[in-house]
N, C-alpha and C. Protein backbone atom coordinates (compact mmCIF):
# COMPACT_ATOMS: atom_id res chain seq x y z
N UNK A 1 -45.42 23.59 84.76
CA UNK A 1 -45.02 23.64 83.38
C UNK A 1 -44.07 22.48 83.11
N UNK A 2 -44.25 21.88 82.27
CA UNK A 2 -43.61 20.51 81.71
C UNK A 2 -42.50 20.70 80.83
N UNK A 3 -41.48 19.90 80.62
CA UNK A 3 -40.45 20.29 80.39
C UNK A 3 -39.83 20.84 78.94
N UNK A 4 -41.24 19.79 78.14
CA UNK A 4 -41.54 19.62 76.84
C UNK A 4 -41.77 21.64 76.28
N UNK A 5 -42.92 21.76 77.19
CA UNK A 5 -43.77 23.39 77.11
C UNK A 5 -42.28 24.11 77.07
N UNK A 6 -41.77 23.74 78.23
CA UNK A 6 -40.59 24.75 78.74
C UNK A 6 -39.73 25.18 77.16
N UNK A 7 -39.27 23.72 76.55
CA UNK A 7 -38.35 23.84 75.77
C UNK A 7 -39.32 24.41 74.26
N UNK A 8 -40.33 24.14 74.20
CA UNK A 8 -41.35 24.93 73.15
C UNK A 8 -41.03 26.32 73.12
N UNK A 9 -41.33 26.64 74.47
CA UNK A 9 -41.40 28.47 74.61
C UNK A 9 -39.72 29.15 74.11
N UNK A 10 -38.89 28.12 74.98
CA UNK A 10 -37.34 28.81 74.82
C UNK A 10 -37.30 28.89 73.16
N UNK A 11 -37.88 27.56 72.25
CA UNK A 11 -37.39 27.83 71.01
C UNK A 11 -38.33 28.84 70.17
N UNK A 12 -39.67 29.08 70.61
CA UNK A 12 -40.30 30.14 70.02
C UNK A 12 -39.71 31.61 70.12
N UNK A 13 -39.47 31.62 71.56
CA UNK A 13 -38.31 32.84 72.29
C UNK A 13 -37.36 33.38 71.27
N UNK A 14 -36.40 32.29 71.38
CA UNK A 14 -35.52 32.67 70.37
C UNK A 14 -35.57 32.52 69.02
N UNK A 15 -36.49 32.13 68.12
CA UNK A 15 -36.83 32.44 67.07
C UNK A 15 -37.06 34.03 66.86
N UNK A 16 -38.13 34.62 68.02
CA UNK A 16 -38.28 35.88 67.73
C UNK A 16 -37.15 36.66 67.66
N UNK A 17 -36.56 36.73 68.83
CA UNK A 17 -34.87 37.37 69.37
C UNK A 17 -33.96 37.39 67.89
N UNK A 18 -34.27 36.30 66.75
CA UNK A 18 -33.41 35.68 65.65
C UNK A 18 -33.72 36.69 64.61
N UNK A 19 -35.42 36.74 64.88
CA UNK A 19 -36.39 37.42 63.76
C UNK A 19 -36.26 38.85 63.99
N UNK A 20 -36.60 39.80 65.07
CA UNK A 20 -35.80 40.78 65.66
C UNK A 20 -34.30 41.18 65.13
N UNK A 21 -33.81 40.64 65.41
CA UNK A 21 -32.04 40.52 65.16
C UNK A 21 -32.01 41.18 63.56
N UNK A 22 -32.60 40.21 62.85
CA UNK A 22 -32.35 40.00 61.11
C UNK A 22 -32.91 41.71 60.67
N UNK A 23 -34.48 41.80 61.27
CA UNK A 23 -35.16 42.98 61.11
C UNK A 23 -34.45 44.10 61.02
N UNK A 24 -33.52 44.30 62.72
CA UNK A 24 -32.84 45.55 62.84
C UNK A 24 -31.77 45.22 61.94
N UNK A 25 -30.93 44.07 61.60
CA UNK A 25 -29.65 44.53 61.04
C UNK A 25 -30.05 45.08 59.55
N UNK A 26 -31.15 44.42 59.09
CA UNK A 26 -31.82 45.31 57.60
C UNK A 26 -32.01 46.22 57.39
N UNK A 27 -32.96 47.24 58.57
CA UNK A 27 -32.71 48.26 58.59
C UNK A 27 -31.89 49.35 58.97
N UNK A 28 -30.80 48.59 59.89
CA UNK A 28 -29.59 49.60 60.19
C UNK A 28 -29.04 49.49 58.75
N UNK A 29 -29.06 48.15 57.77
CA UNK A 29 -28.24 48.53 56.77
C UNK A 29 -28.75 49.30 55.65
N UNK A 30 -30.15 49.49 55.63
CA UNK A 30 -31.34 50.58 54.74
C UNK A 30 -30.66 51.67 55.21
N UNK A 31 -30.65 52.62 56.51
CA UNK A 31 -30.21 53.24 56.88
C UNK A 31 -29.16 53.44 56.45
N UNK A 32 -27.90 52.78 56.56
CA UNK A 32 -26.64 52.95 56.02
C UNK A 32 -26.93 53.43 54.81
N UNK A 33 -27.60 52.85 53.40
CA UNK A 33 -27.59 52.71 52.22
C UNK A 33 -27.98 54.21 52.14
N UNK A 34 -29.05 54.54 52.71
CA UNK A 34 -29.56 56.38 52.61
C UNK A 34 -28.55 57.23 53.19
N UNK A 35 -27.66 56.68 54.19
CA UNK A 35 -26.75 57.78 54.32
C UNK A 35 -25.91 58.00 53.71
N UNK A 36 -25.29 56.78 52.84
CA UNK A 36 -24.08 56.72 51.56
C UNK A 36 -24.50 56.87 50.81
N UNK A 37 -25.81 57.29 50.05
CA UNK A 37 -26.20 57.74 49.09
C UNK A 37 -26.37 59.34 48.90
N UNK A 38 -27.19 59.64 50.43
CA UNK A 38 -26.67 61.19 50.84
C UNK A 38 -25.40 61.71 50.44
N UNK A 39 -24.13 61.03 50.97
CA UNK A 39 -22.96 61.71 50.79
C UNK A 39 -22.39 61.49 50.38
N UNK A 40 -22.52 60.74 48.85
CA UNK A 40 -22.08 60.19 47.51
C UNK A 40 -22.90 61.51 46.32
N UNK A 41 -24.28 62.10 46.62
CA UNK A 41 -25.01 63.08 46.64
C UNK A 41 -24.24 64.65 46.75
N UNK A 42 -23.32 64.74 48.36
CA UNK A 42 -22.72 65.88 48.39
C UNK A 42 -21.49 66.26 47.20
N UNK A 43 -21.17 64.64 46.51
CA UNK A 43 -20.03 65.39 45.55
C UNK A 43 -20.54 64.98 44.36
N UNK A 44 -21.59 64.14 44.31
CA UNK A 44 -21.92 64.46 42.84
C UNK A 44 -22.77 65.73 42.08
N UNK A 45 -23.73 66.05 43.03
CA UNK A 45 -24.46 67.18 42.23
C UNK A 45 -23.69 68.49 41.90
N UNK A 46 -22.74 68.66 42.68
CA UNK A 46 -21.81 69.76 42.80
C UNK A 46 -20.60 69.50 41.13
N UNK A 47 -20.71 68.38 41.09
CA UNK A 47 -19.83 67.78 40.02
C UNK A 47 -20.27 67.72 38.29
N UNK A 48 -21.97 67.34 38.87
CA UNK A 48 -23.22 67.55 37.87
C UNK A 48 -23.57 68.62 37.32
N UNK A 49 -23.12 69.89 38.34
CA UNK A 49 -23.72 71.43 37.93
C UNK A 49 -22.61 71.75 36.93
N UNK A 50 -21.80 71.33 37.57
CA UNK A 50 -19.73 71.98 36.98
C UNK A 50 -19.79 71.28 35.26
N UNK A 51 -20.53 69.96 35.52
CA UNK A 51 -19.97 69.46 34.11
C UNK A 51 -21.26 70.39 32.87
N UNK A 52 -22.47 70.11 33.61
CA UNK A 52 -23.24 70.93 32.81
C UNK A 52 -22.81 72.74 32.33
N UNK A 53 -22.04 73.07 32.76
CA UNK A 53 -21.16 74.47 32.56
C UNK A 53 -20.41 74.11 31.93
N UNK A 54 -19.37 73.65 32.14
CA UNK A 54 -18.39 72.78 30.82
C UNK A 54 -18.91 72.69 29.77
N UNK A 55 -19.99 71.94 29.67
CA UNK A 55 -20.33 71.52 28.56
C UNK A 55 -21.11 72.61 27.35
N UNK A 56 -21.63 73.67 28.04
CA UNK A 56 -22.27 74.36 27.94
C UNK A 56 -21.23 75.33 27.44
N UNK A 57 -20.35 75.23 27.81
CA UNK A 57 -18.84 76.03 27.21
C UNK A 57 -18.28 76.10 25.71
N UNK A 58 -18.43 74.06 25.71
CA UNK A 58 -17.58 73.65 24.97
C UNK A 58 -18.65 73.87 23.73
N UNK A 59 -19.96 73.70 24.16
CA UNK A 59 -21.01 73.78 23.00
C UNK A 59 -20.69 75.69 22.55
N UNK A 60 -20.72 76.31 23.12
CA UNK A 60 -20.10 77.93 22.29
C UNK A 60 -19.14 77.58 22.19
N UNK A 61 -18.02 77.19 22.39
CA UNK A 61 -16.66 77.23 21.53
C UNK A 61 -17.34 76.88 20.02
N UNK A 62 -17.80 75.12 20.34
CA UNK A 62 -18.39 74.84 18.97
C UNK A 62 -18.75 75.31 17.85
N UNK A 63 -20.14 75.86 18.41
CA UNK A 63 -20.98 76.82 17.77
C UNK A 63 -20.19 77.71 16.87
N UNK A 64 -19.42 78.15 17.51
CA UNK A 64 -18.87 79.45 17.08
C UNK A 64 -17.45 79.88 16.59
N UNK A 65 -16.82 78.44 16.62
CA UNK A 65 -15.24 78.45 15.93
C UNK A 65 -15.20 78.73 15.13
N UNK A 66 -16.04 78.67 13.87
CA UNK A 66 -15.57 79.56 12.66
C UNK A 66 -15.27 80.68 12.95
N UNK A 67 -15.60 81.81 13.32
CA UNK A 67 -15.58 82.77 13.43
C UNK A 67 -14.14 83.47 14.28
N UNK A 68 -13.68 82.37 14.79
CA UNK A 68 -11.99 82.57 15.17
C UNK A 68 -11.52 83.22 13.88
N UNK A 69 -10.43 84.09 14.08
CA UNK A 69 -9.69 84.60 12.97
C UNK A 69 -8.65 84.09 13.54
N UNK A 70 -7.89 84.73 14.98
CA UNK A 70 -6.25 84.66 15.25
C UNK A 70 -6.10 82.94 15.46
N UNK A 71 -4.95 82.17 14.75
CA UNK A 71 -4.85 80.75 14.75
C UNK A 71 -4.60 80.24 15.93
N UNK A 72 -4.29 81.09 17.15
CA UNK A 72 -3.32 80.66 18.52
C UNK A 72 -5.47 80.35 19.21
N UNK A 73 -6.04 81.41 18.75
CA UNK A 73 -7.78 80.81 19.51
C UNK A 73 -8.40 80.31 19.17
N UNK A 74 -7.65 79.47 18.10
CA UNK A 74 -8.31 78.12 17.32
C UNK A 74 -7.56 76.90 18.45
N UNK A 75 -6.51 77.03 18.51
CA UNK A 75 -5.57 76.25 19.13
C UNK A 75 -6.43 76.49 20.53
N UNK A 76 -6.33 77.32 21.44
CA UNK A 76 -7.05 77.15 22.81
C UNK A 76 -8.17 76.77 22.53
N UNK A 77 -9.41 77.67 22.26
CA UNK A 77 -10.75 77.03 21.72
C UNK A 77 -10.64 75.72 22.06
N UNK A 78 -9.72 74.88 20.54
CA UNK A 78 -9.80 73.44 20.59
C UNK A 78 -9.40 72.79 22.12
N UNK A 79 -8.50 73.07 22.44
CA UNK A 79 -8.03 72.78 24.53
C UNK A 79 -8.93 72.98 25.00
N UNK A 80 -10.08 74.01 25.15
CA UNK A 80 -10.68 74.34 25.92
C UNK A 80 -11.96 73.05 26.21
N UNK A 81 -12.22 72.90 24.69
CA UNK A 81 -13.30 72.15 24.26
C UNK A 81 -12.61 70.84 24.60
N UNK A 82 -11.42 70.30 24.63
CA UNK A 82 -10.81 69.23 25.16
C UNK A 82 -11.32 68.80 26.46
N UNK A 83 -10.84 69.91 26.80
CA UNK A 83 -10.59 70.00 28.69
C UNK A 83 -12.13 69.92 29.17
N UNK A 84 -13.24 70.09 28.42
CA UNK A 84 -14.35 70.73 29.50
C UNK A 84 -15.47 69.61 29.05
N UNK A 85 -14.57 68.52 27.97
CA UNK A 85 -15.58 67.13 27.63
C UNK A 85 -14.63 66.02 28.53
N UNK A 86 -13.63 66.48 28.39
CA UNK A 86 -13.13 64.60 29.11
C UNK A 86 -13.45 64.81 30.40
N UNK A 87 -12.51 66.58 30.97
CA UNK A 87 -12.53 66.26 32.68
C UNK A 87 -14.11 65.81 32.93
N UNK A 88 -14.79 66.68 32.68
CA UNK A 88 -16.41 65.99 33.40
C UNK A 88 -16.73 64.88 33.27
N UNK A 89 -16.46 64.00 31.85
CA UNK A 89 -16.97 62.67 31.86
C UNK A 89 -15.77 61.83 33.03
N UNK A 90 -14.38 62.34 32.72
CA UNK A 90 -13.49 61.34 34.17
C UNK A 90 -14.31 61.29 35.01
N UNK A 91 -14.40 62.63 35.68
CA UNK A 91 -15.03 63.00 36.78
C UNK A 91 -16.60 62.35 37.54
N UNK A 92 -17.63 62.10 36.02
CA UNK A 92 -18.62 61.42 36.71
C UNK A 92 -18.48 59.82 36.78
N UNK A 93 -17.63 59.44 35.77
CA UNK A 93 -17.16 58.31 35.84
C UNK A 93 -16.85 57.60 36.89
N UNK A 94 -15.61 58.53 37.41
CA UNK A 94 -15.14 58.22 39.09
C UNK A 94 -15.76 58.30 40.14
N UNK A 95 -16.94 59.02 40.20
CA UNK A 95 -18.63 59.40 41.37
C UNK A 95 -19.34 58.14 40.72
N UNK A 96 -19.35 57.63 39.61
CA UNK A 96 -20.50 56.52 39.29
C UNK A 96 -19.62 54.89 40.15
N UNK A 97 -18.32 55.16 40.03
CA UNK A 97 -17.63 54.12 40.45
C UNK A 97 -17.82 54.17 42.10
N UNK A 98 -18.13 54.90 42.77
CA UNK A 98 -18.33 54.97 43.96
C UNK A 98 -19.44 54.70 44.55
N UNK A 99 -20.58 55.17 43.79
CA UNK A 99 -21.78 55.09 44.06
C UNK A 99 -22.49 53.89 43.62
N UNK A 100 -21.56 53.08 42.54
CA UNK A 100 -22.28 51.95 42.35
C UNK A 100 -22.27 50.67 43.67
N UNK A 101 -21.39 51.11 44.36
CA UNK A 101 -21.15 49.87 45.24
C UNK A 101 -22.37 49.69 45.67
N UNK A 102 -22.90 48.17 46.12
CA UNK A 102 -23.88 47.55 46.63
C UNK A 102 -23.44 47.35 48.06
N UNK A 103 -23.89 48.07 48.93
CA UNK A 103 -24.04 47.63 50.27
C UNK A 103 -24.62 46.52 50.81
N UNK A 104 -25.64 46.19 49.90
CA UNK A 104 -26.53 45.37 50.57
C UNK A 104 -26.51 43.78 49.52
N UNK A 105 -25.30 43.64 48.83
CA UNK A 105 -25.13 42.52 48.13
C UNK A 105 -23.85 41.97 48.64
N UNK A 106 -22.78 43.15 48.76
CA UNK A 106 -21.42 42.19 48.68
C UNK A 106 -20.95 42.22 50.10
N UNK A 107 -19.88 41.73 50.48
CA UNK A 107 -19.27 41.90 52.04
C UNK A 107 -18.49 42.69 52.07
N UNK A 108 -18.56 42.90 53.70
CA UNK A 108 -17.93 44.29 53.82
C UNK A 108 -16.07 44.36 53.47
N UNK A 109 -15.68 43.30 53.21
CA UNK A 109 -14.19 43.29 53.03
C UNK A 109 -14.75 44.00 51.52
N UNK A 110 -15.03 43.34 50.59
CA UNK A 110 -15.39 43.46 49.09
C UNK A 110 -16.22 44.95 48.94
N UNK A 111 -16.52 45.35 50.15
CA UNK A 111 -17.79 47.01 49.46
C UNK A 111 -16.21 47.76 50.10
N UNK A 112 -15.07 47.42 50.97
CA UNK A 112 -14.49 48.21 51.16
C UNK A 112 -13.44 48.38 50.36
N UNK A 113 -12.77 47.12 49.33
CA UNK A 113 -11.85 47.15 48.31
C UNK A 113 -12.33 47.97 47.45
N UNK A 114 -13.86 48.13 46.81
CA UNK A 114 -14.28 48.43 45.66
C UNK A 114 -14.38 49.74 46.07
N UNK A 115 -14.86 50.34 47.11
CA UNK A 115 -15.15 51.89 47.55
C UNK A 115 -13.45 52.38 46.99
N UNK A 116 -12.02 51.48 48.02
CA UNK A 116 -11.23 52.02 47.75
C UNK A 116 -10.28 52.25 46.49
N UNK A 117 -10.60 51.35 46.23
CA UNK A 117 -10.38 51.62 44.06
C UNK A 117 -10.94 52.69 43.42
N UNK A 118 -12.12 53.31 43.62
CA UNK A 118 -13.42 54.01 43.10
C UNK A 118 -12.61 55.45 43.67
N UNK A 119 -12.24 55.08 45.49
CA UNK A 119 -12.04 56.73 45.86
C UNK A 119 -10.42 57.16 45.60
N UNK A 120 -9.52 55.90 45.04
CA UNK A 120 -8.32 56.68 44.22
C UNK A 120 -8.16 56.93 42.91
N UNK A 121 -9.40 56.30 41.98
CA UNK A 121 -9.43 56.70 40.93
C UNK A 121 -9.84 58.12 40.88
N UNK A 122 -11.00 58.56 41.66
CA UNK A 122 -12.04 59.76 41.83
C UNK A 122 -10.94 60.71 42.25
N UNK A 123 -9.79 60.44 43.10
CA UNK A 123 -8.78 61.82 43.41
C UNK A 123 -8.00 61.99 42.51
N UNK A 124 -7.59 60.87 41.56
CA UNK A 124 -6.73 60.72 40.50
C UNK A 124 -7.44 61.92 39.59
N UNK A 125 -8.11 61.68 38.91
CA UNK A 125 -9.22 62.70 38.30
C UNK A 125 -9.04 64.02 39.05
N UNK A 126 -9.65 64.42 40.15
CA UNK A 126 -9.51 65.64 41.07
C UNK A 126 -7.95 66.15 40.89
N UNK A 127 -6.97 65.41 40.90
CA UNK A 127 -5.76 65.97 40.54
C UNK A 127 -5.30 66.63 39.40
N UNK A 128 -5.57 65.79 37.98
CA UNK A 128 -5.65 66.25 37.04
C UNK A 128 -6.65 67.12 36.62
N UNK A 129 -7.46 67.42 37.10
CA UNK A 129 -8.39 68.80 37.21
C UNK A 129 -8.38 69.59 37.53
N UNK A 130 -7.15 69.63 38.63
CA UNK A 130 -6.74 71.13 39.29
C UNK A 130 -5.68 71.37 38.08
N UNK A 131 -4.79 70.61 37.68
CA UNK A 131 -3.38 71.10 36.38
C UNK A 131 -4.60 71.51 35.53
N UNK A 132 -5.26 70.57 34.93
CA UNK A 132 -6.34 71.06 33.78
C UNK A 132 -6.89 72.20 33.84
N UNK A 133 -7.47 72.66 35.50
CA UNK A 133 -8.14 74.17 35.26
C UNK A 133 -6.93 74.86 35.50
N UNK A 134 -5.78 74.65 35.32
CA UNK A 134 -5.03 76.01 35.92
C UNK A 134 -4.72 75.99 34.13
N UNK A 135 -4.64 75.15 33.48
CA UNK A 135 -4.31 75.09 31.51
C UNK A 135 -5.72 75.87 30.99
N UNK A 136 -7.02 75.95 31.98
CA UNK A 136 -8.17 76.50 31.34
C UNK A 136 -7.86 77.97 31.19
N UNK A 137 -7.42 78.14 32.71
CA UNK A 137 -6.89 79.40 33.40
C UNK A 137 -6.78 80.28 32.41
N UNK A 138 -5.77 79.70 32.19
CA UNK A 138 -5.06 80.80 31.16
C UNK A 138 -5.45 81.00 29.63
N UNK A 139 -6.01 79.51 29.10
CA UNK A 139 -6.43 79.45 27.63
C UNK A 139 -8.17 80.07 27.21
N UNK A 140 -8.59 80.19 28.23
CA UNK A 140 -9.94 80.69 28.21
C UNK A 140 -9.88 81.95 27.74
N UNK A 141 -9.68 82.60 28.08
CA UNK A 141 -9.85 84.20 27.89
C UNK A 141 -9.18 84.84 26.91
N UNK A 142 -8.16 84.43 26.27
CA UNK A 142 -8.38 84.86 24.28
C UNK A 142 -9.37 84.45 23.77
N UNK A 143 -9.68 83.54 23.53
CA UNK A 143 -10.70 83.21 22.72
C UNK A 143 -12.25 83.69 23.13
N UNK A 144 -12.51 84.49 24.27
CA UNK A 144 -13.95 84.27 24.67
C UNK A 144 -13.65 86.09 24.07
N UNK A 145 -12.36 86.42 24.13
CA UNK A 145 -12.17 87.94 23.92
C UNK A 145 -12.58 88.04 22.70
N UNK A 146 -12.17 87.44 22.13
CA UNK A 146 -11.98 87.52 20.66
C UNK A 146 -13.60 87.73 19.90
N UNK A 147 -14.48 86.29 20.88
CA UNK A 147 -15.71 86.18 20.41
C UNK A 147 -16.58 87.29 20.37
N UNK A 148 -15.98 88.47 21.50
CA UNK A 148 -16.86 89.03 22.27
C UNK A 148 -16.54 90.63 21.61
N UNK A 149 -15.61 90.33 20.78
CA UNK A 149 -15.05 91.25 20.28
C UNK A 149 -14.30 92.81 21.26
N UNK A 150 -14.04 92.07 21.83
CA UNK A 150 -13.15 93.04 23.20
C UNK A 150 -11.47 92.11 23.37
N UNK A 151 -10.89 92.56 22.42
CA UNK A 151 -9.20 91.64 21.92
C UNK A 151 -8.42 92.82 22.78
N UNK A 152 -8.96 94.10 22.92
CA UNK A 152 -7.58 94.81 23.08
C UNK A 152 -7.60 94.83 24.59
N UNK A 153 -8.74 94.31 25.38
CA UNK A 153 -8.85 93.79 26.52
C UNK A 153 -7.29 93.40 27.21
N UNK A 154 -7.02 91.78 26.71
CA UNK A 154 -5.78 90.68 27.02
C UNK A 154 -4.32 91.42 25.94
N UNK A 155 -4.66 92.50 24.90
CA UNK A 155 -3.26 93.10 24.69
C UNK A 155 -2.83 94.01 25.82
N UNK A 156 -3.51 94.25 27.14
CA UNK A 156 -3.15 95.13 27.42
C UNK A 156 -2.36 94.62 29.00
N UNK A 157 -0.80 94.87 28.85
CA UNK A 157 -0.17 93.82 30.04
C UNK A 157 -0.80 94.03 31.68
N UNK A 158 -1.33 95.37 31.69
CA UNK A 158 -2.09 95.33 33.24
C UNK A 158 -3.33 94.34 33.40
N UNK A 159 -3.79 94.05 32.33
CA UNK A 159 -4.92 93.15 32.87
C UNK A 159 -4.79 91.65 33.16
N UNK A 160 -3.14 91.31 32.47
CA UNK A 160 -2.61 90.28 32.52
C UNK A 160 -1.74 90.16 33.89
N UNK A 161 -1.20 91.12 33.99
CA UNK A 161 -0.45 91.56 35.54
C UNK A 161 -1.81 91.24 36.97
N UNK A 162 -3.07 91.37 36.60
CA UNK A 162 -3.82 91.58 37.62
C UNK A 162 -4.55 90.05 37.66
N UNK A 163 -4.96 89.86 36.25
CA UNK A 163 -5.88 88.45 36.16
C UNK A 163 -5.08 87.38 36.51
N UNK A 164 -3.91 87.25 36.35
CA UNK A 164 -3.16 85.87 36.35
C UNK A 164 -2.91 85.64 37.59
N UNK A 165 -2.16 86.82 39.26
CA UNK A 165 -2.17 86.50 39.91
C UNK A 165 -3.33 86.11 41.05
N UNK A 166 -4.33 87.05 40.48
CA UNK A 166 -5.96 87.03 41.05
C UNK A 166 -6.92 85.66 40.89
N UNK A 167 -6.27 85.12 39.69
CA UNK A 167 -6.81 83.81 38.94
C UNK A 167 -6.43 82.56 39.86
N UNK A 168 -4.92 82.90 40.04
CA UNK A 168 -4.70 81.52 40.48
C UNK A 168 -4.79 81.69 42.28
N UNK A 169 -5.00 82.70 42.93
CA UNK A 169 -5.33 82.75 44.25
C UNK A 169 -6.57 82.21 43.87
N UNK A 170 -7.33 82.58 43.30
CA UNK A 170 -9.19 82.17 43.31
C UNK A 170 -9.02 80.65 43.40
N UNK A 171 -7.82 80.37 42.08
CA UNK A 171 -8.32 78.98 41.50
C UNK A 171 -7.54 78.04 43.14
N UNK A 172 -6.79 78.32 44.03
CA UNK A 172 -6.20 77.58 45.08
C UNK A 172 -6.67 77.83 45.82
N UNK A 173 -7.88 78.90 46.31
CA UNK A 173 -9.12 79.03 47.44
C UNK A 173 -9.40 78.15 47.13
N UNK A 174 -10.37 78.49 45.88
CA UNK A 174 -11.44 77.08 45.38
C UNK A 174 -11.21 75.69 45.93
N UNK A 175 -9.96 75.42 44.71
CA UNK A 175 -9.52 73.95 44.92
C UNK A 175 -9.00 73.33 46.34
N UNK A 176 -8.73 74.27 47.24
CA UNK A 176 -8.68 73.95 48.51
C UNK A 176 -9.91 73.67 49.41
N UNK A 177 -10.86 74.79 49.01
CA UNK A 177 -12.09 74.30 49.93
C UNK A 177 -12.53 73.37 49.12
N UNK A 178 -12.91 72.83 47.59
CA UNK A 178 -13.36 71.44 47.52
C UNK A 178 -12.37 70.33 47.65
N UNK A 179 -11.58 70.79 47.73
CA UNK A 179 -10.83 69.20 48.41
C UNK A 179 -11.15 68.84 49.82
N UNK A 180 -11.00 69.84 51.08
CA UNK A 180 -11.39 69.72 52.01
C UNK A 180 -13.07 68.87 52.47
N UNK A 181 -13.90 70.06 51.44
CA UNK A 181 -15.23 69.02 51.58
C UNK A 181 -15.75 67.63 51.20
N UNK A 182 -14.71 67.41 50.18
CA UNK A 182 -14.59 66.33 49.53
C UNK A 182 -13.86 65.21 50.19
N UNK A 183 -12.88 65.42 51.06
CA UNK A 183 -12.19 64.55 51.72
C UNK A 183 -12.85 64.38 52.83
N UNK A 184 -13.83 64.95 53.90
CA UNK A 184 -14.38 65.16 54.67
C UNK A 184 -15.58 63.91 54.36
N UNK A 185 -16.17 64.28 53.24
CA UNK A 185 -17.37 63.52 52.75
C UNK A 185 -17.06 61.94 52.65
N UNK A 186 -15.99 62.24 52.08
CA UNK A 186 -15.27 60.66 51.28
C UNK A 186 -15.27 59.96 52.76
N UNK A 187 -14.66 60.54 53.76
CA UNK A 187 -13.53 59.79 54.59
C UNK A 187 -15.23 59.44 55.47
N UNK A 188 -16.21 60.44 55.53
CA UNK A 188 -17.34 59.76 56.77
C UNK A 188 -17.78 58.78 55.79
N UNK A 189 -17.78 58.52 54.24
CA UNK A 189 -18.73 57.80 53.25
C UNK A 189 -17.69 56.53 53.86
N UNK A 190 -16.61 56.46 54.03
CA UNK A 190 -15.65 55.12 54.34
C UNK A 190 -15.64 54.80 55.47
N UNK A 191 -16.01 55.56 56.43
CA UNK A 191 -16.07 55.20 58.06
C UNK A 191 -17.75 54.53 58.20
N UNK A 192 -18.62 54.61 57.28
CA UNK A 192 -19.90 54.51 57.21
C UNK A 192 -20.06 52.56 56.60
N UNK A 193 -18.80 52.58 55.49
CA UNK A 193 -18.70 51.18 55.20
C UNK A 193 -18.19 50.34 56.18
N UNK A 194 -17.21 50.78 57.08
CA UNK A 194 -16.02 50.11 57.83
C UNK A 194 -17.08 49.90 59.27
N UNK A 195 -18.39 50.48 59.25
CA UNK A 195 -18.70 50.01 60.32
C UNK A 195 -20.03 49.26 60.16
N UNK A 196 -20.33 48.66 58.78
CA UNK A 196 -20.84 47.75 58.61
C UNK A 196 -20.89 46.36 58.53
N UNK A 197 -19.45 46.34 58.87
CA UNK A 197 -18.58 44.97 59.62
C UNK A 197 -19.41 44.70 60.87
């Protein structure tokens, strides 16, 4: 074999080894892209169901505010209907800011600044959603009484003695296990960017 052949083969060689190389890192990063989309997935649909309930809320408050008589369940009503249009739109806002990142356009310094902007805005939101539902907490239930025509329900101080402390254990289960899953999700969705370096 001549020396010429020799150096032919080495550079065909490593062309492939080059071509190989490029192949897998594309698809380890396809791969990546389906798994951060997966678990960008675990907190949005969960976020998607919640806002469609909200909204679905705020549309009967709507519907049906005339029919308020006492002025204090005009006043919640209107909070309620506040609370159950902005938090959801923050909320998908801050999941769209996360999920928009391009893996497969920008570098990994730049997909990891933008993830981390996206995932303190997204807790920023989550924070003010736990004060917000604990303001729902309480403002919800005159007015749904009222609608439902069962008022002497919330005049009566045992049900207030029982709902309020029962309410906010529920509402700090809750908000504890989705923070947990949520931080869980977030933190593998960021260990998933950091090792695309």
């Amino acid at each position: 074999m001549e020396l010429d052949e020799m150096k032919s083969l080495w550079t065909d060689l490593s062309l492939q080894v080059e071509k190989q190389d490029k192949i897998q890192k594309e698809l380890l990063l396809e791969i990546t892209k389906q798994k951060f989309r997966s678990k960008m997935n675990a907190i949005s649909i969960p976020e998607i169901i919640g806002s469609i309930v909200c909204a679905g809320y705020a549309m009967y408050f709507l519907s049906r505010f005339s029919e308020f008589e006492i002025w204090y369940n005009q006043v919640f009503a209107l909070v309620n209907i506040f609370i159950m249009i902005v938090l959801p739109v923050a909320s998908l806002t801050a999941i769209k800011g996360m999920r928009s990142i391009r893996i497969d356009l920008d570098a990994p310094a730049v997909i990891l600044e933008k993830f981390n902007k996206s995932k303190i805005r997204f807790w920023k939101v989550q924070r003010y959603g736990m004060i917000l539902g604990a303001v729902l907490l309480f403002t919800i239930i005159p007015p749904l009484t009222e609608l439902n025509g069962s008022i002497e329900k919330i005049q009566n101080p045992t049900f207030w003695m029982i709902y309020i402390p029962a309410g906010l254990v529920f509402m700090f289960l809750f908000t504890r296990f989705v923070y947990k899953k949520y931080k869980g999700t977030i933190e593998a969705s960021e260990t998933m960017l950091v090792e695309i370096d």
